[in-house]
Protein backbone atom coordinates (compact mmCIF):
# COMPACT_ATOMS: atom_id res chain seq x y z
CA UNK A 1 -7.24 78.69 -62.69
CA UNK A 2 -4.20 77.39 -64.88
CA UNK A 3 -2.33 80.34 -63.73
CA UNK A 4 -2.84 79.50 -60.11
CA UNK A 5 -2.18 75.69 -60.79
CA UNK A 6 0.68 76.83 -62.58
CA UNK A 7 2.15 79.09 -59.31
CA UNK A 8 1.30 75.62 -57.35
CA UNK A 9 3.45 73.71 -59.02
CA UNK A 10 6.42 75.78 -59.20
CA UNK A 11 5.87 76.05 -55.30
CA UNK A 12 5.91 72.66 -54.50
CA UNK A 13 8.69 71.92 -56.99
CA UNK A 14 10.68 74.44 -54.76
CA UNK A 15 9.76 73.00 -51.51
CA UNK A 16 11.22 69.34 -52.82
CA UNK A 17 13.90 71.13 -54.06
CA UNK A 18 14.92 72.53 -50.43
CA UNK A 19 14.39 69.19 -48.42
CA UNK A 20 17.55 67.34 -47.71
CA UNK A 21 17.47 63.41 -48.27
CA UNK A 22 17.58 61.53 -45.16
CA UNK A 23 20.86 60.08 -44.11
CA UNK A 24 21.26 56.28 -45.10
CA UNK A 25 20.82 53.91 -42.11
CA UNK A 26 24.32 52.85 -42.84
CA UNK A 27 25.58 55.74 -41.99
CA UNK A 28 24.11 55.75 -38.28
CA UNK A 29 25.90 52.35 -37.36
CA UNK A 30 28.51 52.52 -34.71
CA UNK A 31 32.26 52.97 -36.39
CA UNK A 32 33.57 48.96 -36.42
CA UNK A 33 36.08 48.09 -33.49
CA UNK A 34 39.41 47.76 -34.55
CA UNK A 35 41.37 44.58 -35.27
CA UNK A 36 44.47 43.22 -33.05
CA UNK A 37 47.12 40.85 -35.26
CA UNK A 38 48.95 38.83 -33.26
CA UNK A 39 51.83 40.30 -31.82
CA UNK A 40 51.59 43.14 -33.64
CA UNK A 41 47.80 45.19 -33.77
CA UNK A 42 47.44 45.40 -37.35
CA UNK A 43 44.22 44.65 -38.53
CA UNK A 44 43.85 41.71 -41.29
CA UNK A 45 40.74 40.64 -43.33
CA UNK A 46 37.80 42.25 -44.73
CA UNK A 47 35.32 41.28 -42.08
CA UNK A 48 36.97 41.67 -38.77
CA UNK A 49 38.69 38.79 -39.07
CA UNK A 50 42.42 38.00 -37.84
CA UNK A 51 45.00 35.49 -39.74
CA UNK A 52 46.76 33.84 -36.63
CA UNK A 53 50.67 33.68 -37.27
CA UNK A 54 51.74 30.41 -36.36
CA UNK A 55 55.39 31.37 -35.87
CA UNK A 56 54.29 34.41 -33.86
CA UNK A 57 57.60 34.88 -30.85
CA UNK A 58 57.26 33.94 -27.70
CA UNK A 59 55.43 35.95 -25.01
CA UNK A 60 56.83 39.44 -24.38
CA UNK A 61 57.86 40.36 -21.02
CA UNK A 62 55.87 43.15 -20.04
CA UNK A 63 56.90 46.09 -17.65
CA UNK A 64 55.24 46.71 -14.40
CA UNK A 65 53.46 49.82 -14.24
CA UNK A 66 50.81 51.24 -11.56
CA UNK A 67 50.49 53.97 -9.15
CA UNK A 68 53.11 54.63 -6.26
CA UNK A 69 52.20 52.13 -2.39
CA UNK A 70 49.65 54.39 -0.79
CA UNK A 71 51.86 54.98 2.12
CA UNK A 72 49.08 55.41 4.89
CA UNK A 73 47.13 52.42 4.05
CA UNK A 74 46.45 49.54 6.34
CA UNK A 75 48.25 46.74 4.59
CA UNK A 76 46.23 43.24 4.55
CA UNK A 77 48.06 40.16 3.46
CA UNK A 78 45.77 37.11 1.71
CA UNK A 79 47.07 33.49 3.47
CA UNK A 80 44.80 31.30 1.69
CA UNK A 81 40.80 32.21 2.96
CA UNK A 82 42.52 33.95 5.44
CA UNK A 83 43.81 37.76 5.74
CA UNK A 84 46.45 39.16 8.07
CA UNK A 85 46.68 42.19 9.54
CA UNK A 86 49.66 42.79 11.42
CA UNK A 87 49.66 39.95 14.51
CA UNK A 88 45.84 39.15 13.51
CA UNK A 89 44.11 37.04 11.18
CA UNK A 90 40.50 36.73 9.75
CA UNK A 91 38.28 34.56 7.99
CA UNK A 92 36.05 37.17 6.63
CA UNK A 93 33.41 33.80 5.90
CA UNK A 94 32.56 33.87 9.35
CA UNK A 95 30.15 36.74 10.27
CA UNK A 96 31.68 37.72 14.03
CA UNK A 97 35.26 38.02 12.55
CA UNK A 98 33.84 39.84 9.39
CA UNK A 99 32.82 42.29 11.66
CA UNK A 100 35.52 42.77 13.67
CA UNK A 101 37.45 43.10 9.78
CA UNK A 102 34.99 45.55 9.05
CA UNK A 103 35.09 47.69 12.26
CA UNK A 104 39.00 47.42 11.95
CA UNK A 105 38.85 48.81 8.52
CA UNK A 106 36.14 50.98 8.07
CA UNK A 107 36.48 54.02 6.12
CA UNK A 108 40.50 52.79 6.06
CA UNK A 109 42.18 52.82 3.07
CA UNK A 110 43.47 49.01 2.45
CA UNK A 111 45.96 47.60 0.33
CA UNK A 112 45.52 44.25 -0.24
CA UNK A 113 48.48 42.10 -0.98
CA UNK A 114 47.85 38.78 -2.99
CA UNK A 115 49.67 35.64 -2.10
CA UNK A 116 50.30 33.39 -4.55
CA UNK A 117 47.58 30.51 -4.14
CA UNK A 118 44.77 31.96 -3.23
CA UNK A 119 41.60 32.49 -5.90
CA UNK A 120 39.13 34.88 -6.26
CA UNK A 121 36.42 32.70 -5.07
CA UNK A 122 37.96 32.09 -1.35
CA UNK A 123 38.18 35.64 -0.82
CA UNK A 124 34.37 36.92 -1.75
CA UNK A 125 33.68 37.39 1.69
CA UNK A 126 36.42 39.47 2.58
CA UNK A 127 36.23 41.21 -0.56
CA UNK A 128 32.39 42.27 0.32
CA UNK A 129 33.39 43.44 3.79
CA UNK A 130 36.41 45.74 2.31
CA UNK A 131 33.64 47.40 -0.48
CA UNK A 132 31.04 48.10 2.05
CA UNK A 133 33.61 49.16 4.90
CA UNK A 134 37.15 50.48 3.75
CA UNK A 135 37.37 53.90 2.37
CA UNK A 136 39.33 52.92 -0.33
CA UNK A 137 40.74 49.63 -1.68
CA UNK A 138 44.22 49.15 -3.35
CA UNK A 139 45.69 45.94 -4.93
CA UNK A 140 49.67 45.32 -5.09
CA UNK A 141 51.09 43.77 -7.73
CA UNK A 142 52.82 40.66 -6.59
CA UNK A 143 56.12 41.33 -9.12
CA UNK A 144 56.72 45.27 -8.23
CA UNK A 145 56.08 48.19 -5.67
CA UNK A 146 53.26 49.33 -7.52
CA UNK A 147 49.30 49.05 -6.72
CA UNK A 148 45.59 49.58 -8.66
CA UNK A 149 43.16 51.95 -6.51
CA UNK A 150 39.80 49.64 -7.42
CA UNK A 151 36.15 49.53 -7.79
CA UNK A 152 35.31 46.78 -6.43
CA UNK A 153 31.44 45.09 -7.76
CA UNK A 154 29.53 42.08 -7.36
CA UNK A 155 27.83 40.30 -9.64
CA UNK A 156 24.63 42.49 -9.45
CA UNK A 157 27.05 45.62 -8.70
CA UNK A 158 28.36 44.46 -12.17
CA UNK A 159 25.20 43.93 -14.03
CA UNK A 160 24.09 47.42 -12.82
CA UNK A 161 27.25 49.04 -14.39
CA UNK A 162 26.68 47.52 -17.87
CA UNK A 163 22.94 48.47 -17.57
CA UNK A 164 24.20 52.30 -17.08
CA UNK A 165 24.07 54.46 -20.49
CA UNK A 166 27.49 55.06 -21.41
CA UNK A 167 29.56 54.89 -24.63
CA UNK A 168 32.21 51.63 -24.53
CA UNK A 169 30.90 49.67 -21.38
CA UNK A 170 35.06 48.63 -21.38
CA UNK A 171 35.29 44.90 -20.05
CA UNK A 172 38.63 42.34 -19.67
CA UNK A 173 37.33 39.09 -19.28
CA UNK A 174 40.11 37.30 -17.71
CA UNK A 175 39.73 33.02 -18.98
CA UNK A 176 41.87 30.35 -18.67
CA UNK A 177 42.68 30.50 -22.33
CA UNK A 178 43.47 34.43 -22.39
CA UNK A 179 42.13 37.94 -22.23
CA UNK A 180 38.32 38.80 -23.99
CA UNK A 181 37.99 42.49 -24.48
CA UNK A 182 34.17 43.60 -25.31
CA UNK A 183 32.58 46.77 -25.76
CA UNK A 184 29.21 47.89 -26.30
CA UNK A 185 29.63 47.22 -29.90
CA UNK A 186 31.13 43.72 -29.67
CA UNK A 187 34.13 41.87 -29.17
CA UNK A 188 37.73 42.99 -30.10
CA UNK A 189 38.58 40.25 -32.92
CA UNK A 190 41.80 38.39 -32.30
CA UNK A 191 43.32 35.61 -33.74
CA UNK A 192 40.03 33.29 -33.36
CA UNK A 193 36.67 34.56 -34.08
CA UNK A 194 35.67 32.18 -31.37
CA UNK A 195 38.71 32.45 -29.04
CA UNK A 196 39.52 35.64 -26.60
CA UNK A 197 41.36 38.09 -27.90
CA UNK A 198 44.45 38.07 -26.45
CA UNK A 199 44.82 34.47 -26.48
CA UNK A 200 47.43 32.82 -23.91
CA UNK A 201 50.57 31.99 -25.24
CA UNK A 202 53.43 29.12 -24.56
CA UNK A 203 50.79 28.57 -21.43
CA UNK A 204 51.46 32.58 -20.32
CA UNK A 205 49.06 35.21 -20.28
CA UNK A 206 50.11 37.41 -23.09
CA UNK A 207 50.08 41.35 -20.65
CA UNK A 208 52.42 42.88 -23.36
CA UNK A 209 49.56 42.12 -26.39
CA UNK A 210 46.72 43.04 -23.83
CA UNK A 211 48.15 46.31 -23.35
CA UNK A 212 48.20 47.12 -26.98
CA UNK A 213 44.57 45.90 -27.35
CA UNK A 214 43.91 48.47 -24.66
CA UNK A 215 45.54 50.94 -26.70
CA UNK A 216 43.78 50.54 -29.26
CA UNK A 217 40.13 50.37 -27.88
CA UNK A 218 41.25 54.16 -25.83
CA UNK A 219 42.00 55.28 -29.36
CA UNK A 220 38.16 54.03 -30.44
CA UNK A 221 36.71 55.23 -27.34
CA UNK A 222 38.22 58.39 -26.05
CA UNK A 223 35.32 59.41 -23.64
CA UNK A 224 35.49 56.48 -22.12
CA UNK A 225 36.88 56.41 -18.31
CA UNK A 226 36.70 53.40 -17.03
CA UNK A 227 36.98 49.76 -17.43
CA UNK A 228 36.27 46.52 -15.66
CA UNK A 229 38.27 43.50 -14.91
CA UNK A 230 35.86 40.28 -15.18
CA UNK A 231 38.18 37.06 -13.61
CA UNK A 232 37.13 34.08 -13.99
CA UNK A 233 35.86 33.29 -10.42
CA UNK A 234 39.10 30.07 -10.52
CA UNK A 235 41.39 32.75 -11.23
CA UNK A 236 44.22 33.07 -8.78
CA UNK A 237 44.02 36.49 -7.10
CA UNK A 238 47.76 37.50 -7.78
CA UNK A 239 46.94 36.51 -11.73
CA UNK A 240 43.86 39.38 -11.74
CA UNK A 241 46.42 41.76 -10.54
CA UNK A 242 48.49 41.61 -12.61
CA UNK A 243 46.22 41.88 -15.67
CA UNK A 244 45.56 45.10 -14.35
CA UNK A 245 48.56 46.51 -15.12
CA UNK A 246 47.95 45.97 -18.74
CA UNK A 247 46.08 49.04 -18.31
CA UNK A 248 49.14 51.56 -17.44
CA UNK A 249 51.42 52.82 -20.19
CA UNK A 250 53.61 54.09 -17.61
CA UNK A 251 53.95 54.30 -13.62
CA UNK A 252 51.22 56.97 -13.02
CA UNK A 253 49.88 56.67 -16.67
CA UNK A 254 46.44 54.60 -16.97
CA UNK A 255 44.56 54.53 -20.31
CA UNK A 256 41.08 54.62 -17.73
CA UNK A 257 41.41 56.65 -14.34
CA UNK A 258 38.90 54.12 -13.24
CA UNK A 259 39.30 50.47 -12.49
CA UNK A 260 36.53 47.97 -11.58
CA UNK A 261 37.34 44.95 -10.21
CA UNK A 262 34.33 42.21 -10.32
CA UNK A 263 34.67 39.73 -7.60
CA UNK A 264 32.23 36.81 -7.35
CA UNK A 265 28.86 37.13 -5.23
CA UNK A 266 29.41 35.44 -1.65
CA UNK A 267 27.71 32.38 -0.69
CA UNK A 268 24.75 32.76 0.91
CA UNK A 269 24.11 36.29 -0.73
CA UNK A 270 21.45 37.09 -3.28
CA UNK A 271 22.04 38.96 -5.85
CA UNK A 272 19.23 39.91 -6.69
CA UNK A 273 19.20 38.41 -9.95
């Protein structure tokens, strides 16, 4: 019997001797987001936080990128709650002439050309008829001959995205104050813990920073494709656009191949929220 208890022992000692420990629960967090200095992307601070530089320059000027006018497209031009279409005009609020838009554009593409006063919340209607009808939907820059080929979501359409299981979940939340950039690990830190990210600067929207930012979450993210601009529903329309282009290195040369554009539910709609 002590020789068999004996031949136990040294089997179980082998056995523990084989197992691997399990891997700390440390080690299965996410890898941290980086950290964007301002003005320059360095990261600063031990716990994510960023020093704002006080005599940071001015606002860069930054270049207009996008894709090349989609030649064939029917072009529609924004006049307020309005859109024009050659010699006619819409108000995509009322139901008879959204469905003459939508008849007129269905499975069209459309490239939609911002005026300069209009806001994202006067053109939810028309912005619901081009989803459900055009084929595709374009947005031109209002400063160069270059447009975004868009997703375009409602608020549920929006919800449904983030709900989908996917690494990075890529969002620009477009505010008043400047651009917040989350993930779905958290919020790029900027100069504020409690301010956006790319904070607005002399009263301008800082598009040469956000570009970096972007940069910088492709670099933590490389599977991810696509990413979603969130306006603020007050935000002018030509504004949004041009945020976009933060996401082009070059004419032809976006960090995500696809864009999302979120547009504010119409009135009148549920969303079934």
């Amino acid at each position: 019997m002590r020789v068999l208890g004996a031949v136990l022992l040294v089997s179980v000692g082998v056995g523990c001797r084989d197992e691997k420990p399990a891997e700390p629960l440390q080690s299965l967090k996410p890898e941290p987001l980086p950290s964007l200095a301002s003005g320059s992307g360095a990261p600063v601070g031990d716990a994510g936080a960023v020093v704002r530089d006080e005599s940071a320059p001015p606002v860069e000027s930054a270049p207009v990128y996008g894709e090349a006018l989609p030649e064939e497209a029917l072009r529609l031009d924004l006049a307020g709650e309005q859109v024009r279409l050659g010699q006619e005009s819409f108000e995509a609020e009322r139901p008879a002439e959204a469905a003459r838009l939508a008849e007129r554009v269905k499975d069209r593409e459309v490239l939609l050309v911002p005026d300069a006063d209009t806001y994202l919340v006067q053109v939810s209607e028309l912005l619901m008829v081009l989803r459900d009808s055009a084929k595709a939907v374009w947005l031109k820059h209002p400063d160069g001959p270059v447009a975004y080929p868009v997703v375009l979501r409602d608020e549920a359409g929006f919800r449904a995205w983030l709900e989908e299981v996917a690494a990075g979940k890529l969002r620009i939340i477009q505010r008043s104050d400047g651009f917040e950039l989350m993930t779905s690990v958290g919020k790029l830190p900027g100069p504020d813990a409690n301010g956006p990210s790319v904070p607005v600067r002399g009263g301008r929207q800082d598009l040469a920073t956000l570009r970096r930012a972007l940069g910088l979450l492709k670099r933590r993210f490389k599977t991810s494709e696509d990413i979603c601009l969130v306006p603020s529903f007050g935000t002018e329309v030509a504004q949004a656009v041009r945020a976009l282009g933060a996401v082009y290195t070059a004419n032809g040369e976006p960090l995500f191949e696809t864009l999302c554009f979120i547009f504010p539910t119409p009135r009148g709609v549920k969303d079934g929220g």
